[in-house]
N, C-alpha and C. Protein backbone atom coordinates (compact mmCIF):
# COMPACT_ATOMS: atom_id res chain seq x y z
N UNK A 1 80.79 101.70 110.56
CA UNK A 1 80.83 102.66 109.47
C UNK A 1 81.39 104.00 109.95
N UNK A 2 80.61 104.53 111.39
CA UNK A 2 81.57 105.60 111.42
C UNK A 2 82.66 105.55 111.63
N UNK A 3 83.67 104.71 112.30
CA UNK A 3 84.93 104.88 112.50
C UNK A 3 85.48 104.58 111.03
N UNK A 4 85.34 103.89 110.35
CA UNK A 4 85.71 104.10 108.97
C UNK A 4 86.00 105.66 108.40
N UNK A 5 84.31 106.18 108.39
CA UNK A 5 84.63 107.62 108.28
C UNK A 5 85.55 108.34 109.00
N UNK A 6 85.94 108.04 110.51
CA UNK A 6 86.74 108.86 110.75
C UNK A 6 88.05 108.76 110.28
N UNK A 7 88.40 106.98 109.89
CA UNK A 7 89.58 107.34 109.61
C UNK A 7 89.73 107.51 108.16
N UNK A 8 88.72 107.39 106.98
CA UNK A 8 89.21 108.42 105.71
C UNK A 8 89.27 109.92 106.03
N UNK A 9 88.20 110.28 107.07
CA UNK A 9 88.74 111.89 107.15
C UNK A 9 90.20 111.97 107.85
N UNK A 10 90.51 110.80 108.38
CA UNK A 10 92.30 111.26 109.17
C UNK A 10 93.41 110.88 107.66
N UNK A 11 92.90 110.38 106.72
CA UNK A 11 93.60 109.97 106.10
C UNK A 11 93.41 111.25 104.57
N UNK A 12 92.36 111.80 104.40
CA UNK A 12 92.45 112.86 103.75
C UNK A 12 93.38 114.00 104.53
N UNK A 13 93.42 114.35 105.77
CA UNK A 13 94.37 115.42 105.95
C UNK A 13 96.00 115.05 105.35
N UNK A 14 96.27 113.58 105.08
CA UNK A 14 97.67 113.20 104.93
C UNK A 14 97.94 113.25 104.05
N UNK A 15 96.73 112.50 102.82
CA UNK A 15 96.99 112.32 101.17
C UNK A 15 96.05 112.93 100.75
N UNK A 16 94.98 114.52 101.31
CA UNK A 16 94.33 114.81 100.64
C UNK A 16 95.15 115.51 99.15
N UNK A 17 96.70 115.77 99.36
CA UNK A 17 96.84 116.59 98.15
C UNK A 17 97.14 115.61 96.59
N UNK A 18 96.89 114.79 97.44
CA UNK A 18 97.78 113.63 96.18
C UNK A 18 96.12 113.48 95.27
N UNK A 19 95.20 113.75 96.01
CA UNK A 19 93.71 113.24 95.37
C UNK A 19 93.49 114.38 94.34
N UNK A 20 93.19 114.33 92.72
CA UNK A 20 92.48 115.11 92.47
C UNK A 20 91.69 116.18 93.01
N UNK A 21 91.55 117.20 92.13
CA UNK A 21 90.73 118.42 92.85
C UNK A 21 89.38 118.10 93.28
N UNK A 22 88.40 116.98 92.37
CA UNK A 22 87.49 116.67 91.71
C UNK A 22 87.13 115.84 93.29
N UNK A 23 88.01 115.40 93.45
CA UNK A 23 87.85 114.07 94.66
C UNK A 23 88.04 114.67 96.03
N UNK A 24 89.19 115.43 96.07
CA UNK A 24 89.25 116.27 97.41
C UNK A 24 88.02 117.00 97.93
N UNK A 25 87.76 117.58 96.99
CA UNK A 25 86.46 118.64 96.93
C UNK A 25 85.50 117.59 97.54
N UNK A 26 85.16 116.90 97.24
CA UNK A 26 84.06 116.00 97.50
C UNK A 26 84.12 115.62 99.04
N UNK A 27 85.60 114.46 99.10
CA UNK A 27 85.65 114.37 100.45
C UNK A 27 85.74 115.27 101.17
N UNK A 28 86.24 116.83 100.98
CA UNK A 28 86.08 117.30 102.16
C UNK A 28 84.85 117.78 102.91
N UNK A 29 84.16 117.88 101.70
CA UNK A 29 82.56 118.43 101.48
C UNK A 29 81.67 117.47 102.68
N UNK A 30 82.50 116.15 102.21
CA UNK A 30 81.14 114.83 103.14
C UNK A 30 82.29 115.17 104.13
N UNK A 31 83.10 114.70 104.69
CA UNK A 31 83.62 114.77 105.46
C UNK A 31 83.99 115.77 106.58
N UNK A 32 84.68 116.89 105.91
CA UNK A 32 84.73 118.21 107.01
C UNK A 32 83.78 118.94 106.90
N UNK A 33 83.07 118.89 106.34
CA UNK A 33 81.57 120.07 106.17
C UNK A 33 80.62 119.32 106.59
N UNK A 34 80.53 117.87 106.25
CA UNK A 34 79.68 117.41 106.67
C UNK A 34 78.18 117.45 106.45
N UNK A 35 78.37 117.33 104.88
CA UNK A 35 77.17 117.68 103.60
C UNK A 35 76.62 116.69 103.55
N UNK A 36 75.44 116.57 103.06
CA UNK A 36 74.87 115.18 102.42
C UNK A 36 75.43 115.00 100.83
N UNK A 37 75.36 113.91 100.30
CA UNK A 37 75.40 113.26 99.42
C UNK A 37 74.74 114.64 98.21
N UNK A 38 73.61 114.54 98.50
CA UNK A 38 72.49 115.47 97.79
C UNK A 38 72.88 116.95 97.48
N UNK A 39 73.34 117.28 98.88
CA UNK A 39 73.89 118.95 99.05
C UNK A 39 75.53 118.97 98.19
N UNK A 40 76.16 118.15 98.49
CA UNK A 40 77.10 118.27 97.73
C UNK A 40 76.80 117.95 96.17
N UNK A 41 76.06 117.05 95.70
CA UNK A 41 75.57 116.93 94.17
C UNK A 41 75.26 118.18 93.75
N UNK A 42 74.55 118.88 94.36
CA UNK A 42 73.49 120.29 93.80
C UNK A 42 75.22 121.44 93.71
N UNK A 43 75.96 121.03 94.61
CA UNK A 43 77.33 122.12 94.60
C UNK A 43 78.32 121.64 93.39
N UNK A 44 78.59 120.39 93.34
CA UNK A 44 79.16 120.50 92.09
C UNK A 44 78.42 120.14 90.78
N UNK A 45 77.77 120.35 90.78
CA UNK A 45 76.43 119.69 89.44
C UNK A 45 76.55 118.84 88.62
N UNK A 46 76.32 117.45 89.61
CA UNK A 46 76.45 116.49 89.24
C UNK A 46 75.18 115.05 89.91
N UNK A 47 74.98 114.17 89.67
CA UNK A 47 73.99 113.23 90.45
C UNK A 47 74.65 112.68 91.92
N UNK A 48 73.59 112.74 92.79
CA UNK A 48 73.71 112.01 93.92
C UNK A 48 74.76 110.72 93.44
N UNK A 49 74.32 109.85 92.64
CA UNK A 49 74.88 108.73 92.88
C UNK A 49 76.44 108.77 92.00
N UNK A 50 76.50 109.43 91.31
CA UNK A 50 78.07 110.30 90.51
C UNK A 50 78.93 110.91 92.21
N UNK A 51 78.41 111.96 93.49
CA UNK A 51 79.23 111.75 94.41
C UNK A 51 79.61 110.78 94.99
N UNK A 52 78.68 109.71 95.14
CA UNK A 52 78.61 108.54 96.35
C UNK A 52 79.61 108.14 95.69
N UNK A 53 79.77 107.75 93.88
CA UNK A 53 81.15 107.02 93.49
C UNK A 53 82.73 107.39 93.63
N UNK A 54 82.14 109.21 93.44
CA UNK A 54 83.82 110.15 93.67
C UNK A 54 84.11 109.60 95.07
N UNK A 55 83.23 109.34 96.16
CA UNK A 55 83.16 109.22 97.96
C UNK A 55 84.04 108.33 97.30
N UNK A 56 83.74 106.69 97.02
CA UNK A 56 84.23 105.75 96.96
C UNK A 56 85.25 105.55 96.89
N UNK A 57 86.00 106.49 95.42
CA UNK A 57 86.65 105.95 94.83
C UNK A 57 87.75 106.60 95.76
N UNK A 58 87.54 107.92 96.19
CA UNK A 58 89.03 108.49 96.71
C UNK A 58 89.01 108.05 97.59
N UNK A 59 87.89 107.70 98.35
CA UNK A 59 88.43 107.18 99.95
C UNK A 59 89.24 105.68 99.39
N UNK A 60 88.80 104.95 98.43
CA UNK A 60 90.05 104.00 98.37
C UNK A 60 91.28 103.86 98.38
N UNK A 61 91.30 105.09 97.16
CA UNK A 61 92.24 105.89 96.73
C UNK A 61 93.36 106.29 98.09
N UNK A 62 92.84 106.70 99.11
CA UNK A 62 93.24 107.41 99.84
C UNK A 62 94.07 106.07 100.96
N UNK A 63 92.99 105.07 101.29
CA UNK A 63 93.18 103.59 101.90
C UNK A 63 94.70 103.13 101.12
N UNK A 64 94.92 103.04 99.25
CA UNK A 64 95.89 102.69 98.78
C UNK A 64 97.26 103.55 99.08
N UNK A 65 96.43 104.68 99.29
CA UNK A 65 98.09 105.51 99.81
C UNK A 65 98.46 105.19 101.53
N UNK A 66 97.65 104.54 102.04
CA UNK A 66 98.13 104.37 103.18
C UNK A 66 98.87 102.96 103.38
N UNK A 67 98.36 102.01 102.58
CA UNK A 67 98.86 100.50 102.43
C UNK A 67 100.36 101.12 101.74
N UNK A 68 100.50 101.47 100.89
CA UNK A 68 101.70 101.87 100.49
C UNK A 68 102.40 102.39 101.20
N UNK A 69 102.18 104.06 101.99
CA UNK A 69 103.29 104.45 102.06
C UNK A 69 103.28 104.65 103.75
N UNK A 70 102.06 104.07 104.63
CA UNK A 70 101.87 104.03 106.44
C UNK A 70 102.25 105.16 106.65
N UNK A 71 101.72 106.79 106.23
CA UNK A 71 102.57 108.01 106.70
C UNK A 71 101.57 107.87 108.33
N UNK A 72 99.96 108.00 107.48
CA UNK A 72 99.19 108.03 109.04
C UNK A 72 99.31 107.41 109.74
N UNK A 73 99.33 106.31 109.71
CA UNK A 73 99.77 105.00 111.25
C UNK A 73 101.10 105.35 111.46
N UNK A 74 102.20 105.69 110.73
CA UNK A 74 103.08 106.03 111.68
C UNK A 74 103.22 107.48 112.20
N UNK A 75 102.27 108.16 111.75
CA UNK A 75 102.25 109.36 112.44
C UNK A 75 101.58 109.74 114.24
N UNK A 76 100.20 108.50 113.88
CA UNK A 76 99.55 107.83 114.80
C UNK A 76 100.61 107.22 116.16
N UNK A 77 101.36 106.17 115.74
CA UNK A 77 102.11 105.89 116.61
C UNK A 77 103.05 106.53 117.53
N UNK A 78 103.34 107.61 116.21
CA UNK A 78 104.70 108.30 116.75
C UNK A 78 103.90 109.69 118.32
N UNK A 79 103.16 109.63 117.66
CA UNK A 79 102.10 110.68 119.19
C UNK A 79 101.89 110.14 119.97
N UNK A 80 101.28 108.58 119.88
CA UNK A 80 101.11 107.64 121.36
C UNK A 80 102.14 107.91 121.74
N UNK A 81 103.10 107.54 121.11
CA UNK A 81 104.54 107.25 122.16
C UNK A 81 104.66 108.72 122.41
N UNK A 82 104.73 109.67 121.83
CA UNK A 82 105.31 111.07 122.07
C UNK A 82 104.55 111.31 123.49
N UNK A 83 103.13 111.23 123.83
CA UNK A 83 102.38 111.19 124.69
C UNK A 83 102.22 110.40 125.84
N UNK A 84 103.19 109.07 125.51
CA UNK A 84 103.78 108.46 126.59
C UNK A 84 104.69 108.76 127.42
N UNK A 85 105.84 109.54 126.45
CA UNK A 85 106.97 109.91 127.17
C UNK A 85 106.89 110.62 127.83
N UNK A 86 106.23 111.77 127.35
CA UNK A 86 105.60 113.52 128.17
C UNK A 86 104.97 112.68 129.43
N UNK A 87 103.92 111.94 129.24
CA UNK A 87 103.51 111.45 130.79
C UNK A 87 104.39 111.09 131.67
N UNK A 88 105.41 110.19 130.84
CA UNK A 88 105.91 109.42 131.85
C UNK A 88 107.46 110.92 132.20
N UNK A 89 107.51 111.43 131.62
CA UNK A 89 108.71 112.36 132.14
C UNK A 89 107.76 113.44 132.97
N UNK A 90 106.73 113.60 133.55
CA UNK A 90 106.08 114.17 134.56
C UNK A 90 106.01 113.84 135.91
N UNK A 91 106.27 112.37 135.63
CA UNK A 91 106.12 111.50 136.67
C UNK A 91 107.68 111.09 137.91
N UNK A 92 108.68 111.55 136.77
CA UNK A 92 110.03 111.67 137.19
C UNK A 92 110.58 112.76 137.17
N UNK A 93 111.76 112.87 138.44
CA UNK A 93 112.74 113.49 138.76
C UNK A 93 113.07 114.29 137.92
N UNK A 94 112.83 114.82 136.80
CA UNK A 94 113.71 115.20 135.64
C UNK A 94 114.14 116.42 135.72
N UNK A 95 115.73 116.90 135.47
CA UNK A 95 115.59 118.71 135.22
C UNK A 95 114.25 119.09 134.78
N UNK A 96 114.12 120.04 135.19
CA UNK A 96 112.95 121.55 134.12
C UNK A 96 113.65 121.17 132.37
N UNK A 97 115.08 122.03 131.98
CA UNK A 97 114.85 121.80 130.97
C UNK A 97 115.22 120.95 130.15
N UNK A 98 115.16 119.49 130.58
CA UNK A 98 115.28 118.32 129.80
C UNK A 98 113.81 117.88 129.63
N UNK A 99 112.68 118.03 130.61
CA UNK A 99 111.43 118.21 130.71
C UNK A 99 110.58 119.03 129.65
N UNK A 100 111.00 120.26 129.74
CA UNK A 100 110.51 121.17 128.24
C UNK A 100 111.25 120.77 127.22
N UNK A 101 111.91 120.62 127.04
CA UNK A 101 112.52 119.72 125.87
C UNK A 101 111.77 118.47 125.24
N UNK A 102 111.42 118.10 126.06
CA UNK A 102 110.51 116.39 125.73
C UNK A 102 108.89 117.24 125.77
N UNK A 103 108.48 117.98 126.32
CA UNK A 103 107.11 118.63 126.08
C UNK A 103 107.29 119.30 124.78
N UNK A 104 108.35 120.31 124.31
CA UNK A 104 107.81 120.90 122.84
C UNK A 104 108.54 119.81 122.05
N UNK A 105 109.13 118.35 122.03
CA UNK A 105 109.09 117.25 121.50
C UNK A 105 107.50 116.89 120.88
N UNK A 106 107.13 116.62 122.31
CA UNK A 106 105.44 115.72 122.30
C UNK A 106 104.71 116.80 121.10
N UNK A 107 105.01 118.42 121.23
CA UNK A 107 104.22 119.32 120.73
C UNK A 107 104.24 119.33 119.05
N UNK A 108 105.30 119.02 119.09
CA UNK A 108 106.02 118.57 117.42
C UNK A 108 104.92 117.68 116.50
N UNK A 109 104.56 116.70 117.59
CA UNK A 109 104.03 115.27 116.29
C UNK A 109 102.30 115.37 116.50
C-alpha cells in the first residue's frame, strides 16, 4: 500500500493539473500534507467517507493518465539513464567540458 501511495503522489506532481480543483485539493492534502482522511473532511466540509471516494477516484484518475499518456515512467526512465551516463562519464577519460555538458544534461531531467 505504501508504495502505491508513493507512486500516486509521483503521479499527482505530473497530472495533478489535469485533476479537478475538488480532487487535487484532496490528494494533495492526503498526500503532501499528509492529513488524515478526517482532517481533510473537517477542511473541505464534507464526510470522511465523501474524501476516501475523491482519494479514489483521482488517484485512478490519475493511474488512467498514466496508462494513456507514460509521461511519469518515461520521465522515470529518462533519469535512470541520465544518472547512468553522469556515472559512467566520471569514470572516463573525458574532456572537462564534454563532462559538464553531460552533468547539466543529468541536471535537466
Amino acid at each position: 500500500m505504501f508504495e502505491k501511495d508513493l507512486y500516486i503522489g509521483f503521479l499527482l506532481d505530473f497530472y495533478g493539473d489535469l485533476l479537478g480543483e475538488h480532487k487535487r485539493e484532496a490528494l494533495s492534502m492526503y498526500f503532501n500534507e499528509d492529513l488524515s482522511l478526517s482532517e481533510i473532511a473537517e477542511v473541505m466540509g464534507i464526510s470522511r467517507q465523501g474524501v476516501r471516494n475523491i482519494i479514489k477516484k483521482a488517484g485512478d484518475e490519475l493511474l488512467f493518465y498514466e496508462e494513456k499518456l507514460g509521461l511519469a515512467g518515461r520521465f522515470r526512465e529518462l533519469r535512470e539513464t541520465a544518472d547512468r551516463i553522469c556515472a559512467m562519464s566520471r569514470q572516463c577519460d573525458l574532456p572537462e567540458e564534454l563532462r559538464r555538458e553531460i552533468e547539466h544534461l543529468s541536471s535537466l531531467v
